[in-house]
C-alpha atoms as a PDB file:
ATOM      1  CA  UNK A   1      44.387  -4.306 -56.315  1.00  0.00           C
ATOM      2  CA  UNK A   2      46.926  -6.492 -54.478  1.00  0.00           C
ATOM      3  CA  UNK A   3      48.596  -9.181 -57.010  1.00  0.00           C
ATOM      4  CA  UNK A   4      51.738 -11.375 -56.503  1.00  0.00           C
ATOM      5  CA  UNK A   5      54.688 -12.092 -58.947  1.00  0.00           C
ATOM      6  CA  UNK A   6      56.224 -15.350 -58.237  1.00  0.00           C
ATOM      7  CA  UNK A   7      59.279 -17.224 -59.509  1.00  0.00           C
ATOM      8  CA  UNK A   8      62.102 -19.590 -59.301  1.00  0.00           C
ATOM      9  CA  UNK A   9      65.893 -19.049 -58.244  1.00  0.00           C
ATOM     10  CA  UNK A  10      67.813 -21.592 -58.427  1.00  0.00           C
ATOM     11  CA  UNK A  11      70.575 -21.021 -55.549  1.00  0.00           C
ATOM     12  CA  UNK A  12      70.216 -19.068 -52.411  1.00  0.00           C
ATOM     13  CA  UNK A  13      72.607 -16.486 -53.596  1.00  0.00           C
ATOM     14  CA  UNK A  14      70.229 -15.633 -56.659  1.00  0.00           C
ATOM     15  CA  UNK A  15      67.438 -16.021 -53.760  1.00  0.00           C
ATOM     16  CA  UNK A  16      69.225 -13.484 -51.893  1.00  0.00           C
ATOM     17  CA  UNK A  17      69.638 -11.074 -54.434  1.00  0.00           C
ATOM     18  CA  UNK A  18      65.988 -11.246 -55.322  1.00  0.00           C
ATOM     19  CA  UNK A  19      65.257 -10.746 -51.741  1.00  0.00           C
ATOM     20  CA  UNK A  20      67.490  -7.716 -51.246  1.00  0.00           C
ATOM     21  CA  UNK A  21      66.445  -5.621 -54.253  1.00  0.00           C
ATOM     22  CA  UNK A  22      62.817  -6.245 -53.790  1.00  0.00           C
ATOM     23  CA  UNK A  23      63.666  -4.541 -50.081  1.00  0.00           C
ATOM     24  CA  UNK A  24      65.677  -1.770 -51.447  1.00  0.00           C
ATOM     25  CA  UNK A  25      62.935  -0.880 -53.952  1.00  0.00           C
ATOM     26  CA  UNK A  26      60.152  -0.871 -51.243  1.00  0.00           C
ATOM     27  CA  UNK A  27      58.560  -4.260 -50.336  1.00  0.00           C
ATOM     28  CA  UNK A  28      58.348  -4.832 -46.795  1.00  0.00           C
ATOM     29  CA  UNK A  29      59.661  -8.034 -45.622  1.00  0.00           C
ATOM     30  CA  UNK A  30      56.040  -9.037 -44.937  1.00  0.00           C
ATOM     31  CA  UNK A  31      55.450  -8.789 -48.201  1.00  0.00           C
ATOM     32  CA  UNK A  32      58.153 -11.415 -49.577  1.00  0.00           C
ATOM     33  CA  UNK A  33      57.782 -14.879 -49.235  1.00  0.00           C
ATOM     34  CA  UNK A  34      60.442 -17.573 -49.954  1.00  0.00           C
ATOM     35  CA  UNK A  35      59.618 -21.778 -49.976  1.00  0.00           C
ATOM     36  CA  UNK A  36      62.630 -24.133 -50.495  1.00  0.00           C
ATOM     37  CA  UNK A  37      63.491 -27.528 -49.613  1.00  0.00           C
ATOM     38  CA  UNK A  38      65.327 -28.219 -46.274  1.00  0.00           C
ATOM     39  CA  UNK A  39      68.076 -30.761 -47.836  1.00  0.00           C
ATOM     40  CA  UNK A  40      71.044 -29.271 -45.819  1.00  0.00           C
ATOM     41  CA  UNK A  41      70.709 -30.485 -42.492  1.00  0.00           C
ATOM     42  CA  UNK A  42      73.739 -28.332 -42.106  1.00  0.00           C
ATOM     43  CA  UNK A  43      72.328 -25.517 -39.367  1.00  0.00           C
ATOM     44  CA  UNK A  44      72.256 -23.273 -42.082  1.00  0.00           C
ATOM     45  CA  UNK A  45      68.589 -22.602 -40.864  1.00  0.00           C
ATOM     46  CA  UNK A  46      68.064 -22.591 -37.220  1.00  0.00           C
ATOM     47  CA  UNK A  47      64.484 -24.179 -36.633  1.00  0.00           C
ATOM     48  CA  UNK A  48      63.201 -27.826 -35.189  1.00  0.00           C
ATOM     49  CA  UNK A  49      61.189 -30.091 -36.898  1.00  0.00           C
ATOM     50  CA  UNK A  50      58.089 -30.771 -35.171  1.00  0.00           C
ATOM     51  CA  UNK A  51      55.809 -32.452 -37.269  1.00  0.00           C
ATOM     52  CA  UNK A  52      53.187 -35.351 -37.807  1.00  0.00           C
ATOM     53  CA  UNK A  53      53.510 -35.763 -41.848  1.00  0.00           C
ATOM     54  CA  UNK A  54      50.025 -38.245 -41.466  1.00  0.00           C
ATOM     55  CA  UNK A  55      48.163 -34.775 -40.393  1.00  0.00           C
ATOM     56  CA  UNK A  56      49.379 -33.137 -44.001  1.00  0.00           C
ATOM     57  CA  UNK A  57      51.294 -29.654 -44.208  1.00  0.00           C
ATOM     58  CA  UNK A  58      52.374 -28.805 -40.692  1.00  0.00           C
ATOM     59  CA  UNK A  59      54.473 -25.892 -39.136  1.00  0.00           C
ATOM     60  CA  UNK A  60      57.538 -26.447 -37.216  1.00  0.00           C
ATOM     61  CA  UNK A  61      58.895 -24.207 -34.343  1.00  0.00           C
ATOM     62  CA  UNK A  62      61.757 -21.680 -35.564  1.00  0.00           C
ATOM     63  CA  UNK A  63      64.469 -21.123 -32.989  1.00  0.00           C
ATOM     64  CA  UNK A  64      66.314 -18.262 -34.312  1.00  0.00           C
ATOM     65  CA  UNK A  65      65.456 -17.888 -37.905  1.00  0.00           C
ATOM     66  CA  UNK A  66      68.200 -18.277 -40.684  1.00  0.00           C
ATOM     67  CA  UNK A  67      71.740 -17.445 -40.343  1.00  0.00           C
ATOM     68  CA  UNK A  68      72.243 -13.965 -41.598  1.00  0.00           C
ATOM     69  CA  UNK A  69      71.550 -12.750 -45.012  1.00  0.00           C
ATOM     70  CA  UNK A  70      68.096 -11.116 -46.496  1.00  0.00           C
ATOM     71  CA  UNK A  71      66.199 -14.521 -46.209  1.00  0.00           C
ATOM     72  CA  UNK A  72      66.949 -14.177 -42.391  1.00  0.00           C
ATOM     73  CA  UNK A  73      64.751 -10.932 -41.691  1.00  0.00           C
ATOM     74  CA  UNK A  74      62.034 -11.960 -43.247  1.00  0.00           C
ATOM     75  CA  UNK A  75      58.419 -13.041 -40.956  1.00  0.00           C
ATOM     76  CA  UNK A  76      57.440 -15.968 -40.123  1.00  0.00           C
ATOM     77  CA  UNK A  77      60.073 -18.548 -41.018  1.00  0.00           C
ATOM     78  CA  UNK A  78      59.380 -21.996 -40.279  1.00  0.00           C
ATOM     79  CA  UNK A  79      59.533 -25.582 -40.920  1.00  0.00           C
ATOM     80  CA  UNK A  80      57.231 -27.826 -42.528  1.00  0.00           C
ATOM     81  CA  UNK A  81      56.953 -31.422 -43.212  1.00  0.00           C
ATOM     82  CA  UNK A  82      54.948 -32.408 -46.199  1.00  0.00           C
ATOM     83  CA  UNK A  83      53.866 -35.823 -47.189  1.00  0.00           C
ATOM     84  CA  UNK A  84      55.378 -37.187 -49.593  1.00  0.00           C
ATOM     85  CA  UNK A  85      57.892 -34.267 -50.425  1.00  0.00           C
ATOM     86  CA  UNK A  86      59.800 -33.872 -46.970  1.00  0.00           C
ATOM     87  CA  UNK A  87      60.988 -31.152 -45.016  1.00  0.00           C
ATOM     88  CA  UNK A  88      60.494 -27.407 -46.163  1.00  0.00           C
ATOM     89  CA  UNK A  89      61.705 -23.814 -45.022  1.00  0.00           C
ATOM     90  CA  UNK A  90      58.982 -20.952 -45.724  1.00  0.00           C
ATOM     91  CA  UNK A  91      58.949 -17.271 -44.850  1.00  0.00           C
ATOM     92  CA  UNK A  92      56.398 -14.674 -45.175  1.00  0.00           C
ATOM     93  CA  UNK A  93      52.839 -14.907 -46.635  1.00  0.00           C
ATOM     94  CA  UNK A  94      53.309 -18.319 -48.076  1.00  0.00           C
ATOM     95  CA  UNK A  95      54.474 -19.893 -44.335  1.00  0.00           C
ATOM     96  CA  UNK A  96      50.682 -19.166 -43.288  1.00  0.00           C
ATOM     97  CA  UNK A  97      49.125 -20.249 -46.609  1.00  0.00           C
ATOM     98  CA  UNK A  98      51.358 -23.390 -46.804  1.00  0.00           C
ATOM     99  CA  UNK A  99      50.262 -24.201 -42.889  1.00  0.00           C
ATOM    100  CA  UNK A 100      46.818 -23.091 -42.493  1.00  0.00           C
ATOM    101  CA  UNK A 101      44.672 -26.281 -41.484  1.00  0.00           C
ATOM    102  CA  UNK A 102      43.050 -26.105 -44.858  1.00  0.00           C
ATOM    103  CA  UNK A 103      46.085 -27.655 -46.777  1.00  0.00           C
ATOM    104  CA  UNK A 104      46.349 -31.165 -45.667  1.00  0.00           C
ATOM    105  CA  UNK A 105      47.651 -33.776 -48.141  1.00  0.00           C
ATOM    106  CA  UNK A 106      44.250 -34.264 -49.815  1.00  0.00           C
ATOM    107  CA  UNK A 107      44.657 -30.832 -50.740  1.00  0.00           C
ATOM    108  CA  UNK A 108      47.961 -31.351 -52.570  1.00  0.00           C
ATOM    109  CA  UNK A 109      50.496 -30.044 -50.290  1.00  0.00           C
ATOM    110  CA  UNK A 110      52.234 -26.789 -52.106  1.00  0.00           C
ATOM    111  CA  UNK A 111      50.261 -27.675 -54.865  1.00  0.00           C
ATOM    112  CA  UNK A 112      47.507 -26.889 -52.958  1.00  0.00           C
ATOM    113  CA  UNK A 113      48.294 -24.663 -50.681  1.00  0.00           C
ATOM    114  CA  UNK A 114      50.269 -22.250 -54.151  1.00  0.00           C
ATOM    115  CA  UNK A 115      46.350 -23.207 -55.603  1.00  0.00           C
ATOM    116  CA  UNK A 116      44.956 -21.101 -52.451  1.00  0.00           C
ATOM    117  CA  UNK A 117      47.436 -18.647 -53.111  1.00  0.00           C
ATOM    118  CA  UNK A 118      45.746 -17.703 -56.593  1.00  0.00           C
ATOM    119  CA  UNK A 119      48.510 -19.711 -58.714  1.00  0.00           C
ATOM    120  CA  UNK A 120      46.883 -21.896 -61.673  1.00  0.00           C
ATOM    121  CA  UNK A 121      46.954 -25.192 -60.780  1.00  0.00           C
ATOM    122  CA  UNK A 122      49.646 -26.340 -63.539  1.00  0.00           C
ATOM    123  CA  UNK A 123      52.056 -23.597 -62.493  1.00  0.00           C
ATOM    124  CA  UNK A 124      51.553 -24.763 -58.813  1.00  0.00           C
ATOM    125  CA  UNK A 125      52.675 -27.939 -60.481  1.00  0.00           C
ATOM    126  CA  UNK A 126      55.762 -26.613 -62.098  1.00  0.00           C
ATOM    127  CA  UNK A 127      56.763 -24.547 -58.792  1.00  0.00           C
ATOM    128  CA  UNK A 128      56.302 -28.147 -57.012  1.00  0.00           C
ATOM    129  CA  UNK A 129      58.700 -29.651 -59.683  1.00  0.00           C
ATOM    130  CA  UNK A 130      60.987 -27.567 -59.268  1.00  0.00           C
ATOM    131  CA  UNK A 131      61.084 -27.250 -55.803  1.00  0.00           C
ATOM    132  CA  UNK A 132      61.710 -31.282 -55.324  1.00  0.00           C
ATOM    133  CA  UNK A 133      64.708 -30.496 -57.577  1.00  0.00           C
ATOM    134  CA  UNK A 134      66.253 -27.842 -54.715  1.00  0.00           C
ATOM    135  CA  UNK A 135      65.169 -24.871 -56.423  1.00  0.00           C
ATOM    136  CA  UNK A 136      63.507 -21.614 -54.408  1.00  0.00           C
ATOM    137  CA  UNK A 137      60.142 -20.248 -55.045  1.00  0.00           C
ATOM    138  CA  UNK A 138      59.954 -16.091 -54.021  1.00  0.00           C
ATOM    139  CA  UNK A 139      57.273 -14.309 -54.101  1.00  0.00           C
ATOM    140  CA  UNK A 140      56.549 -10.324 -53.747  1.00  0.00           C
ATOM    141  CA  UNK A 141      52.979  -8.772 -53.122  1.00  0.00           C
ATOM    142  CA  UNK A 142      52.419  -5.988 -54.505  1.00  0.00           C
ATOM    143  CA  UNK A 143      49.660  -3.226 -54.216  1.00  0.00           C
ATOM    144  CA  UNK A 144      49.736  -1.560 -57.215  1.00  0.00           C
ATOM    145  CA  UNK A 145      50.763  -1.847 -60.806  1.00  0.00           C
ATOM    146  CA  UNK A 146      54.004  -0.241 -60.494  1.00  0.00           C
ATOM    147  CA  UNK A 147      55.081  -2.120 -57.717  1.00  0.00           C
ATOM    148  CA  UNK A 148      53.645  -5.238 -60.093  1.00  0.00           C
ATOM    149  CA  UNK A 149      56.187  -4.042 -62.586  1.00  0.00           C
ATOM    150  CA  UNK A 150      59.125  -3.270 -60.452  1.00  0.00           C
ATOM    151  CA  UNK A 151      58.844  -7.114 -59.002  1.00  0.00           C
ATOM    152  CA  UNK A 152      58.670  -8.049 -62.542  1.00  0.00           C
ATOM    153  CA  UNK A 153      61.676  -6.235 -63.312  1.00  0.00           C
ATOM    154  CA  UNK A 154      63.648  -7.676 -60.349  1.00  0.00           C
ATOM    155  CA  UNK A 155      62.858 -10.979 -60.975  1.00  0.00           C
ATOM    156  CA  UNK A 156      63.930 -11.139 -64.670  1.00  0.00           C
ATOM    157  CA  UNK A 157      67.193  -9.104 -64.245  1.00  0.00           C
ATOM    158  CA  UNK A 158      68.626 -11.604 -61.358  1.00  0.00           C
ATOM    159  CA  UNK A 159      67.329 -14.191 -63.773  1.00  0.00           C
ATOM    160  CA  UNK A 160      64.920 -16.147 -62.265  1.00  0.00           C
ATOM    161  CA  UNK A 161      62.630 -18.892 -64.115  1.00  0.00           C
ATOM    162  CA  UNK A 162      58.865 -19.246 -64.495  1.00  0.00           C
ATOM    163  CA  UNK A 163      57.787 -15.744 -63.571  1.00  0.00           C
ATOM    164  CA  UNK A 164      54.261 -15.262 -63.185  1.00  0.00           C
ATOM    165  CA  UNK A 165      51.854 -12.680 -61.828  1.00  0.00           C
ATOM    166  CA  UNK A 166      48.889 -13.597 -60.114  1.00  0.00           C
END
């Protein structure tokens, strides 16, 4: 039984605290995936953009990862370009999900590519919404119940929004 609890932090220190007690309670950074909008343009994440937004949700090349901090050792980080929505950072299971060649923008974008990830299609919605509006969307595998509950637990106490399990 492998399930995923998802949900919204609003800044990247609430992102990082999410990040860093789902670690210290056991989830392996392959495990944890983070999405959120690339509006800085300040270096904060070291990657390069190399996309074609007409061929729909594309991977960039990562040059270093992100500067420091949980959301820096996690697999996989990359850019992506999606139409309509712009640049995005994404780490762990949701980088591959988000850039397989399935999800192309007749597929939605996140929407879609959130869709393939098991997530109702008017929560994919939501996590959309509120990822336009700078938010970050974590997610956790987890294997068994416990560790279902434990992610559960995490999420609410560092008070992030529209947790769900899937």
């Amino acid at each position: 039984m492998s399930k995923s609890v998802f949900g919204i932090a609003t800044t990247q220190g609430q992102a990082e605290t999410i990040v860093q007690r789902l670690q210290s309670q056991g989830f392996a950074n392959s495990e944890i995936s983070v999405l959120l909008p690339d509006t800085s343009g300040t270096g904060d994440f070291g990657h390069v953009k190399s996309t074609k937004a007409s061929e729909g949700v594309t991977a960039g090349a990562t040059t270093g990862g992100v500067a420091g901090g949980a959301l820096g050792l996690l697999a996989g980080i990359g850019a992506l370009a999606i139409p309509g929505l712009g640049p995005f950072i994404a780490a762990g299971p949701i980088m591959a999900a988000l850039s397989g060649a399935a999800v192309g923008a007749t597929a939605g974008g996140i929407v879609g590519g959130l869709i393939g990830l098991g997530i109702p299609e008017i929560e994919a919605r939501r996590y959309e919404n509120k990822l336009k509006k700078g938010n970050y969307l974590i997610a956790a595998r987890a294997m068994d119940s416990d560790q279902v509950d434990r992610a559960e637990k995490i999420f609410k106490e560092a008070g992030a929004e529209d947790i769900s399990t899937v």
